[in-house]
PDB file of N, CA and C in Angstrom:
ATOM      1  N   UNK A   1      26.675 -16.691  15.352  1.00  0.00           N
ATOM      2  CA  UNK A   1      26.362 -16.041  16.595  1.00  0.00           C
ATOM      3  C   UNK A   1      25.288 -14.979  16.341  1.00  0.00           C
ATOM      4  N   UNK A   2      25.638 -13.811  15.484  1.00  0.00           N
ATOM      5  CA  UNK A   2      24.555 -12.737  15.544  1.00  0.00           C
ATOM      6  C   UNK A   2      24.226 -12.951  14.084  1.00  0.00           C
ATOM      7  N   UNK A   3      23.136 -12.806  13.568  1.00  0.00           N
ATOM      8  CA  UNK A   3      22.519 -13.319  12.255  1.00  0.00           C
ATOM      9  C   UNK A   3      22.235 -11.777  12.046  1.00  0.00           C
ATOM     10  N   UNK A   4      22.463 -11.581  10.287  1.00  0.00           N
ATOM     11  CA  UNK A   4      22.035 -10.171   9.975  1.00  0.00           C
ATOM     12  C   UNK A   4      20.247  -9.536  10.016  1.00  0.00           C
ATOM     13  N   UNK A   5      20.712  -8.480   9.772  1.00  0.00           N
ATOM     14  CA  UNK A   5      19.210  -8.014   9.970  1.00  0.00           C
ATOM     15  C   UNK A   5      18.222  -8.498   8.984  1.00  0.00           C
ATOM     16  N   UNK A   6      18.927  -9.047   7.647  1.00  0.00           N
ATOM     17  CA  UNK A   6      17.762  -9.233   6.556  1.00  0.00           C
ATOM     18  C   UNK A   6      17.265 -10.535   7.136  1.00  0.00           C
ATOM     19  N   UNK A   7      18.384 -11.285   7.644  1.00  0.00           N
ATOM     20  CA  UNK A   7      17.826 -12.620   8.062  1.00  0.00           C
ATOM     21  C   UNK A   7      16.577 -12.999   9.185  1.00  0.00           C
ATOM     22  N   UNK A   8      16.423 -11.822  10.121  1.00  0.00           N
ATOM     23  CA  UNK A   8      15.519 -11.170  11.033  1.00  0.00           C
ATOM     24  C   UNK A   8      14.389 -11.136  10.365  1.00  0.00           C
ATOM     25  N   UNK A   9      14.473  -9.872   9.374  1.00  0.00           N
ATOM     26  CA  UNK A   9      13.604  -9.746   8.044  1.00  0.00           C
ATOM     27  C   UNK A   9      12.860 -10.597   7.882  1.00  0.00           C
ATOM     28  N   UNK A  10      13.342 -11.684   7.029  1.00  0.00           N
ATOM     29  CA  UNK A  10      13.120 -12.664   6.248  1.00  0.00           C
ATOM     30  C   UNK A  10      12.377 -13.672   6.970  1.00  0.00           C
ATOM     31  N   UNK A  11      12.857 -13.850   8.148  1.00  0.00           N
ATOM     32  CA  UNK A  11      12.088 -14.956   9.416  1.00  0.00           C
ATOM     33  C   UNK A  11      10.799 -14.129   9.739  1.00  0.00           C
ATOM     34  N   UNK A  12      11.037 -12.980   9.897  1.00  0.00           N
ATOM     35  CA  UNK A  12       9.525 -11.917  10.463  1.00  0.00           C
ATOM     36  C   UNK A  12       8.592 -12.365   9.538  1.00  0.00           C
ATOM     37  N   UNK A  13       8.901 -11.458   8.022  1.00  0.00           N
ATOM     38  CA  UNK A  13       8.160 -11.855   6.466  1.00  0.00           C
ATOM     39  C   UNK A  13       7.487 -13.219   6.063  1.00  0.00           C
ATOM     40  N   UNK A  14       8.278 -14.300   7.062  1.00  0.00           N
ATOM     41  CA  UNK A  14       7.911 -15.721   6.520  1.00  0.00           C
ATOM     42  C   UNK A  14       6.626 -16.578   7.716  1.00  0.00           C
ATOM     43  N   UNK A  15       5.627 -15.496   7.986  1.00  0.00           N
ATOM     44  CA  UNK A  15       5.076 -15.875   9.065  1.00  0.00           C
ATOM     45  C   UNK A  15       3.532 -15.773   8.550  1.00  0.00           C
ATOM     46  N   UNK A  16       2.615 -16.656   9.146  1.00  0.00           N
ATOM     47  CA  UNK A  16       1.233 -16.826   8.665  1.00  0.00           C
ATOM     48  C   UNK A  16       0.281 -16.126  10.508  1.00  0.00           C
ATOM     49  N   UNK A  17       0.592 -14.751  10.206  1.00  0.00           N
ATOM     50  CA  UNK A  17      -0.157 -14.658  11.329  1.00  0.00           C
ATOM     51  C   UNK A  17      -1.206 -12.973  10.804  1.00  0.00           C
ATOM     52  N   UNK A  18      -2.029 -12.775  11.722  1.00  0.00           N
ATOM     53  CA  UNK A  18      -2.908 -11.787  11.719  1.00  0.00           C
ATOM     54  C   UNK A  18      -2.600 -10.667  11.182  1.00  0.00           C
ATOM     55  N   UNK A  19      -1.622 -10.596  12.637  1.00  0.00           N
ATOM     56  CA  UNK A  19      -0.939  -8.867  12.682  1.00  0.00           C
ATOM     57  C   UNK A  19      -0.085  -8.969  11.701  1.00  0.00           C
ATOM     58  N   UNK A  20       0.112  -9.551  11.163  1.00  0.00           N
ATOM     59  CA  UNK A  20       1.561  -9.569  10.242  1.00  0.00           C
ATOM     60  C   UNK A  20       0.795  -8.373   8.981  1.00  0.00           C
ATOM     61  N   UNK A  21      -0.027  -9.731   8.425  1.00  0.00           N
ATOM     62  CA  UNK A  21      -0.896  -9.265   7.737  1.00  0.00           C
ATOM     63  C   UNK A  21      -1.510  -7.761   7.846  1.00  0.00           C
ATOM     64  N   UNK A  22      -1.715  -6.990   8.786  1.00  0.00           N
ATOM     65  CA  UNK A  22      -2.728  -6.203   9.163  1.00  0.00           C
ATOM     66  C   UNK A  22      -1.641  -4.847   9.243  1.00  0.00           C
ATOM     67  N   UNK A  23      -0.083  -5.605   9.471  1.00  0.00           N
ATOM     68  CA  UNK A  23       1.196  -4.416   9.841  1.00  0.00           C
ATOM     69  C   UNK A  23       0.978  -4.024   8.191  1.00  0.00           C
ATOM     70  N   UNK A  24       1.382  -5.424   7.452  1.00  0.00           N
ATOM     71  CA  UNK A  24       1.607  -4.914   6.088  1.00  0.00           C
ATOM     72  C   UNK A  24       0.362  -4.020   5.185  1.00  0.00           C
ATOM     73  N   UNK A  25      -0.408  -4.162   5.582  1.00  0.00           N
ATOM     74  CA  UNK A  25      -1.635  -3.606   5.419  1.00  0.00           C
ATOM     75  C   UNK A  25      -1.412  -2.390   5.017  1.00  0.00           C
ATOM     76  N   UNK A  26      -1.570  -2.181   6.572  1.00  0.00           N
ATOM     77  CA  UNK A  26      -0.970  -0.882   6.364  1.00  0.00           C
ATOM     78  C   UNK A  26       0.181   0.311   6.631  1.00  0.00           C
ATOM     79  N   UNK A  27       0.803  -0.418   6.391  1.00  0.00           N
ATOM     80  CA  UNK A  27       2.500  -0.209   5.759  1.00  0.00           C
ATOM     81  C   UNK A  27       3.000   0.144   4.110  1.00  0.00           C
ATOM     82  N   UNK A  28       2.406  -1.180   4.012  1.00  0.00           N
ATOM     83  CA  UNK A  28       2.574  -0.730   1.800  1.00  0.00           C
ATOM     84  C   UNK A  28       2.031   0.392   1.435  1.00  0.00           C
ATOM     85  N   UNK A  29       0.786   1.013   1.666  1.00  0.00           N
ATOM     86  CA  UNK A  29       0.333   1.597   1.001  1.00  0.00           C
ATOM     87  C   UNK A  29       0.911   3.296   1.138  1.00  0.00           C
ATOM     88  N   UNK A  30       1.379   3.521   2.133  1.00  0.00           N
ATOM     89  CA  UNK A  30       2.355   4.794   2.762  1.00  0.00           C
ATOM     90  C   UNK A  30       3.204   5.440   1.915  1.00  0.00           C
ATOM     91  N   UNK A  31       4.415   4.153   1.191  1.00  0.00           N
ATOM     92  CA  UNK A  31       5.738   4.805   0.622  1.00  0.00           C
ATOM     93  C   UNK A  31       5.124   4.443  -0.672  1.00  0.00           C
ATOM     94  N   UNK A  32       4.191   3.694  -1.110  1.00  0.00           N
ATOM     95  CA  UNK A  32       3.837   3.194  -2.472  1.00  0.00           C
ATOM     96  C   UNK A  32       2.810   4.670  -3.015  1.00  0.00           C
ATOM     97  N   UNK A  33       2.141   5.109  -2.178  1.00  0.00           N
ATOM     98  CA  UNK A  33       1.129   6.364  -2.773  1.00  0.00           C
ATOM     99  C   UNK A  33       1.928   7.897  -2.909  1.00  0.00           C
ATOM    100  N   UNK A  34       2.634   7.742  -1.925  1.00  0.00           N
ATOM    101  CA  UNK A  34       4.040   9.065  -1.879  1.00  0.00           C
ATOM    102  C   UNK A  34       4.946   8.445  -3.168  1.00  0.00           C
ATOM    103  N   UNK A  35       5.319   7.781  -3.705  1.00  0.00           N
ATOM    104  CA  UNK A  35       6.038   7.519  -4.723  1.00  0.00           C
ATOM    105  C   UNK A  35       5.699   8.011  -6.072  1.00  0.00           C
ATOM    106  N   UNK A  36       3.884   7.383  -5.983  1.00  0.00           N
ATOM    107  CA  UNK A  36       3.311   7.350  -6.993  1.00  0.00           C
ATOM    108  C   UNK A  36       2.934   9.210  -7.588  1.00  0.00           C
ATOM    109  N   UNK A  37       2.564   9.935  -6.302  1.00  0.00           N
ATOM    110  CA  UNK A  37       2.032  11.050  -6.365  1.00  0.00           C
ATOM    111  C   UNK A  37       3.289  12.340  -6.628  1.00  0.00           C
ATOM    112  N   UNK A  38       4.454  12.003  -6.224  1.00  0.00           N
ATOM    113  CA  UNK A  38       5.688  12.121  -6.755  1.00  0.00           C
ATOM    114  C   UNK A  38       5.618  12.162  -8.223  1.00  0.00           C
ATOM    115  N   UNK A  39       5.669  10.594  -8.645  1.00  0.00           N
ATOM    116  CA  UNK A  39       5.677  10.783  -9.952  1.00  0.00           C
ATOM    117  C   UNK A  39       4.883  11.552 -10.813  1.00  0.00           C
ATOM    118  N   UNK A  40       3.824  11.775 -10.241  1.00  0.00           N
ATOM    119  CA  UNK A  40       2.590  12.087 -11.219  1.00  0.00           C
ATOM    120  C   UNK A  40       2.736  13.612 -10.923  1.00  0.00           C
ATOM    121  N   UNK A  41       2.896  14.027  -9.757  1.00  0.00           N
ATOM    122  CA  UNK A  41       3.497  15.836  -9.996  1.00  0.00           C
ATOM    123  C   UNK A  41       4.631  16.016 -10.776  1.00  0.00           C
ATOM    124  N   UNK A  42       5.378  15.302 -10.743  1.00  0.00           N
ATOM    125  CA  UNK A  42       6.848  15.702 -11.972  1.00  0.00           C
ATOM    126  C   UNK A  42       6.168  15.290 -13.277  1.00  0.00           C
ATOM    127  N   UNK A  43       5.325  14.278 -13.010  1.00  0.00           N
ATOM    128  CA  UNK A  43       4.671  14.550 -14.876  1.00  0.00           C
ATOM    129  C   UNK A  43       3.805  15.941 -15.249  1.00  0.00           C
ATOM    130  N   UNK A  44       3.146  15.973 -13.662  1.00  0.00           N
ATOM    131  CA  UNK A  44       1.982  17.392 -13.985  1.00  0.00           C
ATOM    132  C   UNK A  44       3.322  18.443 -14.545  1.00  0.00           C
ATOM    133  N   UNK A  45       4.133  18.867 -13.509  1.00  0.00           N
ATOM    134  CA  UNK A  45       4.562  20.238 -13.791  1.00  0.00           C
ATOM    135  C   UNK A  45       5.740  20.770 -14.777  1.00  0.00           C
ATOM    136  N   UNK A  46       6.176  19.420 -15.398  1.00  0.00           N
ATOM    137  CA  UNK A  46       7.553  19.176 -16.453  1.00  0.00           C
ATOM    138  C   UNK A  46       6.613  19.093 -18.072  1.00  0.00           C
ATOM    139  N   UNK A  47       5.923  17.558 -18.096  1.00  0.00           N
ATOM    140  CA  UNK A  47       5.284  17.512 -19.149  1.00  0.00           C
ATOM    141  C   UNK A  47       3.896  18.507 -19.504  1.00  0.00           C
ATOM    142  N   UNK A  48       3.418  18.317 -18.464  1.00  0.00           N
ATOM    143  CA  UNK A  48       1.708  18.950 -18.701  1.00  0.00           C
ATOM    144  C   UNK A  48       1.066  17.897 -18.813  1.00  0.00           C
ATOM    145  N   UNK A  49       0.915  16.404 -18.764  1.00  0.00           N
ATOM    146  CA  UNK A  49       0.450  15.546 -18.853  1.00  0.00           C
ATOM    147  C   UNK A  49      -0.627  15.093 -17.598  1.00  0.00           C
ATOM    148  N   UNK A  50      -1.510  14.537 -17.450  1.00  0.00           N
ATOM    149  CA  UNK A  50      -2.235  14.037 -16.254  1.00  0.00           C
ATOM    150  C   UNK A  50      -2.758  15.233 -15.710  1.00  0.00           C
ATOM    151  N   UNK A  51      -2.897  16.325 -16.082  1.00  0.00           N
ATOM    152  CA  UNK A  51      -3.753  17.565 -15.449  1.00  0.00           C
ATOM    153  C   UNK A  51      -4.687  17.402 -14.637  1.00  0.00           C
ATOM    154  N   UNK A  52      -5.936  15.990 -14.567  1.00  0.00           N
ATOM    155  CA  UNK A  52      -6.818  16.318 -14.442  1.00  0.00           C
ATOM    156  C   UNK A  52      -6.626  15.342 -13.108  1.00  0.00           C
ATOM    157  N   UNK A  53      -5.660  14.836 -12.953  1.00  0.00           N
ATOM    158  CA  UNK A  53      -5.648  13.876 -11.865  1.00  0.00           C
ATOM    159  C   UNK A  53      -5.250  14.614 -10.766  1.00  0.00           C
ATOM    160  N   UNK A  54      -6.078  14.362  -9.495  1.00  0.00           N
ATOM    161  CA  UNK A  54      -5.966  14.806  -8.253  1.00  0.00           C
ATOM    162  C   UNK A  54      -5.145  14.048  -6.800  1.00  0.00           C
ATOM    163  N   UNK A  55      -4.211  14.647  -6.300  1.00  0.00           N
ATOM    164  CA  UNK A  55      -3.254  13.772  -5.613  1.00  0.00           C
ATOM    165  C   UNK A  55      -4.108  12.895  -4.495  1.00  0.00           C
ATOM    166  N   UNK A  56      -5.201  13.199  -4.335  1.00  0.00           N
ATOM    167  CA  UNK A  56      -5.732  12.222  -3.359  1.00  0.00           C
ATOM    168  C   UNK A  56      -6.224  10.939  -3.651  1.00  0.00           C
ATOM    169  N   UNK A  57      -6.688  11.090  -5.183  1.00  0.00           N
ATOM    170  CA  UNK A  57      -7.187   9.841  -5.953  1.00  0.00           C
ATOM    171  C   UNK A  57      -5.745   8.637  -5.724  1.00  0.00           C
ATOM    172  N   UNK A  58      -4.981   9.087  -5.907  1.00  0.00           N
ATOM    173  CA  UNK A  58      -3.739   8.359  -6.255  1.00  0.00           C
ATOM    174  C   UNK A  58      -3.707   7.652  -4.968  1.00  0.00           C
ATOM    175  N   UNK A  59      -4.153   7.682  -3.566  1.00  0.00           N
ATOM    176  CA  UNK A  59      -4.181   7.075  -2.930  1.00  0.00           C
ATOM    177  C   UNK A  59      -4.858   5.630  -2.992  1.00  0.00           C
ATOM    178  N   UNK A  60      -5.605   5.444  -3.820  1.00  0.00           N
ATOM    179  CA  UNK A  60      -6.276   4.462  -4.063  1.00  0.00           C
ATOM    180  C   UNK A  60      -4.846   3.371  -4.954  1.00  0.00           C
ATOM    181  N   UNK A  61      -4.281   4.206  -5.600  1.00  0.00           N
ATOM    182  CA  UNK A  61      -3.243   3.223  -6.526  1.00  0.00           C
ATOM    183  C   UNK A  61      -2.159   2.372  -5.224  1.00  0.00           C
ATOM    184  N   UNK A  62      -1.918   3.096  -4.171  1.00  0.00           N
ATOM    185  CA  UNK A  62      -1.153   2.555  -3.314  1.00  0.00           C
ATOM    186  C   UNK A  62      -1.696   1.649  -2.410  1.00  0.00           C
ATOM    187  N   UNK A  63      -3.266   1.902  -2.230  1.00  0.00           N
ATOM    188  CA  UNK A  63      -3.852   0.253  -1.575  1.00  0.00           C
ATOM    189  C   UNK A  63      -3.689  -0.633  -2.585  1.00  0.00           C
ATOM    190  N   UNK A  64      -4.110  -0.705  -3.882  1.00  0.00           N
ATOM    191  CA  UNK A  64      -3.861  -1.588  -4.631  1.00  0.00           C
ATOM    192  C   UNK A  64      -2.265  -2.222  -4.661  1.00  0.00           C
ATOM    193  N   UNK A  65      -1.491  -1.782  -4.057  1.00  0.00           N
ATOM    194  CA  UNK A  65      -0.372  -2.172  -4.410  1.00  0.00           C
ATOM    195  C   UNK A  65      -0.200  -3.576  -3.235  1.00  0.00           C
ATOM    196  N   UNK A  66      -1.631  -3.479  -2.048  1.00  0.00           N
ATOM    197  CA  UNK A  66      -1.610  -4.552  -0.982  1.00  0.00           C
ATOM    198  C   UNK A  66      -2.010  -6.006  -1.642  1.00  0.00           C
ATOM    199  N   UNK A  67      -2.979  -5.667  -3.310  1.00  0.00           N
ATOM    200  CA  UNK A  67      -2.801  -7.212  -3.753  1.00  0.00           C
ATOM    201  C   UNK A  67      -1.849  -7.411  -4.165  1.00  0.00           C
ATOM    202  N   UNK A  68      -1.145  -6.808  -4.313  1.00  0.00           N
ATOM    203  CA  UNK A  68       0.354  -7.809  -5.226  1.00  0.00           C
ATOM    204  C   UNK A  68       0.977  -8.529  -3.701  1.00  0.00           C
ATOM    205  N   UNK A  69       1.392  -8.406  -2.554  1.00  0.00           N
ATOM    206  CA  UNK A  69       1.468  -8.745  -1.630  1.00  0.00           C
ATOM    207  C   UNK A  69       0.414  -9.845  -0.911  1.00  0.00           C
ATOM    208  N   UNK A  70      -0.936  -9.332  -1.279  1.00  0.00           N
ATOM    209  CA  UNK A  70      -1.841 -10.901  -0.899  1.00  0.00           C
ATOM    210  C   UNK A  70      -1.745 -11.991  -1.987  1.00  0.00           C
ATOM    211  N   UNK A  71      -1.549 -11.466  -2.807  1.00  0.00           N
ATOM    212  CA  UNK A  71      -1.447 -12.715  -3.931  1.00  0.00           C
ATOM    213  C   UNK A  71      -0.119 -13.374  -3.189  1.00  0.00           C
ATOM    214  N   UNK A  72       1.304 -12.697  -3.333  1.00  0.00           N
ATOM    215  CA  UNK A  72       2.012 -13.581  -2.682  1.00  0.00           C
ATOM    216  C   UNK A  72       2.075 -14.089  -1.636  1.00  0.00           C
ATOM    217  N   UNK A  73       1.241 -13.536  -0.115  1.00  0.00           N
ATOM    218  CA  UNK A  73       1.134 -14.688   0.766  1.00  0.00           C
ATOM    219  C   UNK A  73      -0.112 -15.592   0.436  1.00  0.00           C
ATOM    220  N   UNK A  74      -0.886 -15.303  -0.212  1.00  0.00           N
ATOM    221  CA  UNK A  74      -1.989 -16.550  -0.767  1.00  0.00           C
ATOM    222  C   UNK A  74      -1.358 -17.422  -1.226  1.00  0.00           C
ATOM    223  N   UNK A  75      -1.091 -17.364  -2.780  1.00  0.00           N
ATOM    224  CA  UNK A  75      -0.841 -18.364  -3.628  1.00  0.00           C
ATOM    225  C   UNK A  75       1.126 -18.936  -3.550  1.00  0.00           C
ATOM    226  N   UNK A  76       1.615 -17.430  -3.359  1.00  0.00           N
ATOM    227  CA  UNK A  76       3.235 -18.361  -3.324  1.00  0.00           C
ATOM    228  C   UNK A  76       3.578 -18.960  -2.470  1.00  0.00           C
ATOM    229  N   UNK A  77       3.200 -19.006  -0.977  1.00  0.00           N
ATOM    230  CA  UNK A  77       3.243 -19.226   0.141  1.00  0.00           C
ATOM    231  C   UNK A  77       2.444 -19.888   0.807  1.00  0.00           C
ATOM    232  N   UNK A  78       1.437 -20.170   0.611  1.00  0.00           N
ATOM    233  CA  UNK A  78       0.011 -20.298   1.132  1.00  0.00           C
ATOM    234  C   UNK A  78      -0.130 -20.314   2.821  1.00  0.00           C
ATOM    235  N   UNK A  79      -0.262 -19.105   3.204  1.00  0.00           N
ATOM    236  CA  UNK A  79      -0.502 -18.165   4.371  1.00  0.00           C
ATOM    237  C   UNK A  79      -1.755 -17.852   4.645  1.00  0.00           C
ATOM    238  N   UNK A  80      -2.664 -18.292   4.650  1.00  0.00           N
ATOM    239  CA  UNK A  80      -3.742 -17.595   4.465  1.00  0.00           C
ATOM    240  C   UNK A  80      -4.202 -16.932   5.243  1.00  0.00           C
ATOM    241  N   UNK A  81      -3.771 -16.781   6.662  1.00  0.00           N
ATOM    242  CA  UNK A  81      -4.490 -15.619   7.620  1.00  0.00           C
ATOM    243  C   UNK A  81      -3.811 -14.330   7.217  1.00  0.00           C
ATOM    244  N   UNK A  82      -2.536 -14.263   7.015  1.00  0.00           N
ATOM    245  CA  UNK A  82      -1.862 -13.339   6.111  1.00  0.00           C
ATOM    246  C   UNK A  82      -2.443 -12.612   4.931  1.00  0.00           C
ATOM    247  N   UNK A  83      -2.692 -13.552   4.198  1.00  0.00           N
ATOM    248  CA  UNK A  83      -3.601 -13.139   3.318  1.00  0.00           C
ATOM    249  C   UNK A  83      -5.226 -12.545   3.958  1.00  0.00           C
ATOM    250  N   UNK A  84      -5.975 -13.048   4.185  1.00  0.00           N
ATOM    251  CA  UNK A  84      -7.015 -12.895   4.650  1.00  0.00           C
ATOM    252  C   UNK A  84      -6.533 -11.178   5.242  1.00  0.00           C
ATOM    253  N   UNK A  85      -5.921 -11.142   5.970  1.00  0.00           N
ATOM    254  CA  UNK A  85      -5.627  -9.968   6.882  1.00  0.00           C
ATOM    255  C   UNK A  85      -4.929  -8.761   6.112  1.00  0.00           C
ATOM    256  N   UNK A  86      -4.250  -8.880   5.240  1.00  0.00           N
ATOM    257  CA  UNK A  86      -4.288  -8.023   3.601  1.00  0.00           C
ATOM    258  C   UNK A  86      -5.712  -7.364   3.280  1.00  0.00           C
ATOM    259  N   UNK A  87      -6.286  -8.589   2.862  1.00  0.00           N
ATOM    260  CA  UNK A  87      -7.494  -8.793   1.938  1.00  0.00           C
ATOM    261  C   UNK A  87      -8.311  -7.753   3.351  1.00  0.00           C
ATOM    262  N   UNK A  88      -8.597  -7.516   4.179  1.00  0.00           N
ATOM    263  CA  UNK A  88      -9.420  -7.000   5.114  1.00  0.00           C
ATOM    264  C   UNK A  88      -9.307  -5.331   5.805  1.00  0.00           C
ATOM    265  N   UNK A  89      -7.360  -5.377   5.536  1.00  0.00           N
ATOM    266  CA  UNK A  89      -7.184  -4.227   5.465  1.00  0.00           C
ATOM    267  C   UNK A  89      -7.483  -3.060   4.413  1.00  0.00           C
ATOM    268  N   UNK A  90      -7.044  -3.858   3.050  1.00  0.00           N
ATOM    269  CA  UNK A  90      -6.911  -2.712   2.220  1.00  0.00           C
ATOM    270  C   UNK A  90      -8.728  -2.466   1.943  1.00  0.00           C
ATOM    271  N   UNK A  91      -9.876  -3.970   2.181  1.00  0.00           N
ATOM    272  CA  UNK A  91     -11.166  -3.306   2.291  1.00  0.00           C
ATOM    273  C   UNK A  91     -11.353  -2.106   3.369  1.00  0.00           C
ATOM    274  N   UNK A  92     -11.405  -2.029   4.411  1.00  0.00           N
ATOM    275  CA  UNK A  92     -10.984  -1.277   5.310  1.00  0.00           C
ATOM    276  C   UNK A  92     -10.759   0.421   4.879  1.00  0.00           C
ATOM    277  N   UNK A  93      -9.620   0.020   4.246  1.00  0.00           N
ATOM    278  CA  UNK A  93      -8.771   1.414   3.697  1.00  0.00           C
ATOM    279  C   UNK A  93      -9.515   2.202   2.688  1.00  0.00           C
ATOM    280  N   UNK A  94      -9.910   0.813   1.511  1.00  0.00           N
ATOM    281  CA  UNK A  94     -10.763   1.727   0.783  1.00  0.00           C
ATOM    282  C   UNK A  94     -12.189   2.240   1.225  1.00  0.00           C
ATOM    283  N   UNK A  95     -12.800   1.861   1.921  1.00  0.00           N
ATOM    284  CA  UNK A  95     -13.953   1.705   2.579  1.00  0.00           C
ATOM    285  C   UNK A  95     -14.130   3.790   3.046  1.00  0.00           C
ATOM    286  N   UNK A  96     -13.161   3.526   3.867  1.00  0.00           N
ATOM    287  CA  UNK A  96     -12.507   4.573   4.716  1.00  0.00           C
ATOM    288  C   UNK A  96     -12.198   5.777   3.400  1.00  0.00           C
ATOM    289  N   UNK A  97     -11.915   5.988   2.566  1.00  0.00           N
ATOM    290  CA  UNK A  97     -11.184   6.461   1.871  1.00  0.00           C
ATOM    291  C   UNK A  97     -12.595   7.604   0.827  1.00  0.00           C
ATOM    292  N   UNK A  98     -13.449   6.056   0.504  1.00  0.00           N
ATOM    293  CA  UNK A  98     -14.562   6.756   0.102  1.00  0.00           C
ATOM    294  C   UNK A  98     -15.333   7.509   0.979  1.00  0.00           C
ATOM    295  N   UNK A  99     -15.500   6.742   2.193  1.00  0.00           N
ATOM    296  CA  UNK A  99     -16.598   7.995   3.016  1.00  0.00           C
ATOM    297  C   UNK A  99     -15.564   9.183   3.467  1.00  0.00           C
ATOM    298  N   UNK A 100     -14.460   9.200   3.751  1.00  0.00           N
ATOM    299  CA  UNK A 100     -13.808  10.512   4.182  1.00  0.00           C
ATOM    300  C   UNK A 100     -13.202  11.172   3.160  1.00  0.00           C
ATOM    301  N   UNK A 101     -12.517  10.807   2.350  1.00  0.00           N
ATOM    302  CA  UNK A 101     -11.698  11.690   1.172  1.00  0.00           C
ATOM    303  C   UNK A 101     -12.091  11.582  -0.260  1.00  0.00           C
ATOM    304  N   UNK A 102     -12.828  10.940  -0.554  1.00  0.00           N
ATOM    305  CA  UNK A 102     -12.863  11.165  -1.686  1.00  0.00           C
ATOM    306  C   UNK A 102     -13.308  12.510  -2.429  1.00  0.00           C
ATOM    307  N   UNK A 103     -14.210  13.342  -1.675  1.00  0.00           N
ATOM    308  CA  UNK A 103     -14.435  14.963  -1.986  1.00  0.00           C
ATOM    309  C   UNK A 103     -13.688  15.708  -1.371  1.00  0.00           C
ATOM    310  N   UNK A 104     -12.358  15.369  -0.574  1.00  0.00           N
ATOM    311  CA  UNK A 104     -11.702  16.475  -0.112  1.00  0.00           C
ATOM    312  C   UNK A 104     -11.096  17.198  -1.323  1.00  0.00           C
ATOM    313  N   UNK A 105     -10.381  18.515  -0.560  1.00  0.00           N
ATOM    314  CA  UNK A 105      -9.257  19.459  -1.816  1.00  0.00           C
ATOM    315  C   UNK A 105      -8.107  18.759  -0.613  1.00  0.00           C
ATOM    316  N   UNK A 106      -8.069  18.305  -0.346  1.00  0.00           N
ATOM    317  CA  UNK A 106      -6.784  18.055   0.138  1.00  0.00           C
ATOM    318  C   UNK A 106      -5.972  17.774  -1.205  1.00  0.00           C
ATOM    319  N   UNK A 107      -4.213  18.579  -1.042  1.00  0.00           N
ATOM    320  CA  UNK A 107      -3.068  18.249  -1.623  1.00  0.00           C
ATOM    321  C   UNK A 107      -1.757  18.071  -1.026  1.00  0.00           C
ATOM    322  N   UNK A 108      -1.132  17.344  -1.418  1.00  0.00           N
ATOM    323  CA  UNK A 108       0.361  17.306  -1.033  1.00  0.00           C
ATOM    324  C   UNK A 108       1.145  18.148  -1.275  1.00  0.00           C
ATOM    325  N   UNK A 109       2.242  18.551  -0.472  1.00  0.00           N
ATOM    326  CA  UNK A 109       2.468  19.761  -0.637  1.00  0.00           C
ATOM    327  C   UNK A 109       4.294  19.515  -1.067  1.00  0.00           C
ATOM    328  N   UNK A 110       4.039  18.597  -2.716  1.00  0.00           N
ATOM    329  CA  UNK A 110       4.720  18.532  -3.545  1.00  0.00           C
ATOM    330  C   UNK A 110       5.131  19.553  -4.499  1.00  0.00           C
TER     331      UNK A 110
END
């Protein structure tokens, strides 16, 4: 009768469309760059390690985290507007990223 939510999930996830692509886009890169920049302040202020790295750069590590996701709707799945629509966002993002932030002082206020 009522199917669980992962199963919802899982039917959403298993779809070859635009927006799908374009949600995940930009979706991954959100909790994946807050994770990362997390980590890398508990390395700055515990170890002393990574000094020279700036929390905005690290944003770039969390678009990258949109190919591991186009690879799998490309090649495990073969989705390709999915893919394609990955592949367009995270250009997009980085695109965006260089002309607006890359000389900011912006920091997180980790």
């Amino acid at each position: 009768m009522f199917k669980p939510i992962t199963m919802h999930m899982r039917e959403w996830l298993q779809r070859d469309k635009y927006t799908l692509g374009f949600i995940l886009g930009l979706l991954i890169p959100v909790p994946t760059s807050f994770m990362i920049i997390v980590i890398v302040s508990l390395l700055q202020k515990n170890f002393n390690i990574l000094e020279n790295v700036r929390q905005i750069n690290l944003l770039l590590l969390g678009i990258a985290f949109n190919l591991v996701a186009m690879r799998y709707y490309l090649v495990n799945l073969k989705f390709y507007k999915t893919g394609q629509a990955l592949l367009v966002t995270s250009a997009i993002l980085v695109l965006l990223f260089f002309l607006f932030l890359k000389n900011s002082n912006f920091t997180f206020p980790i």
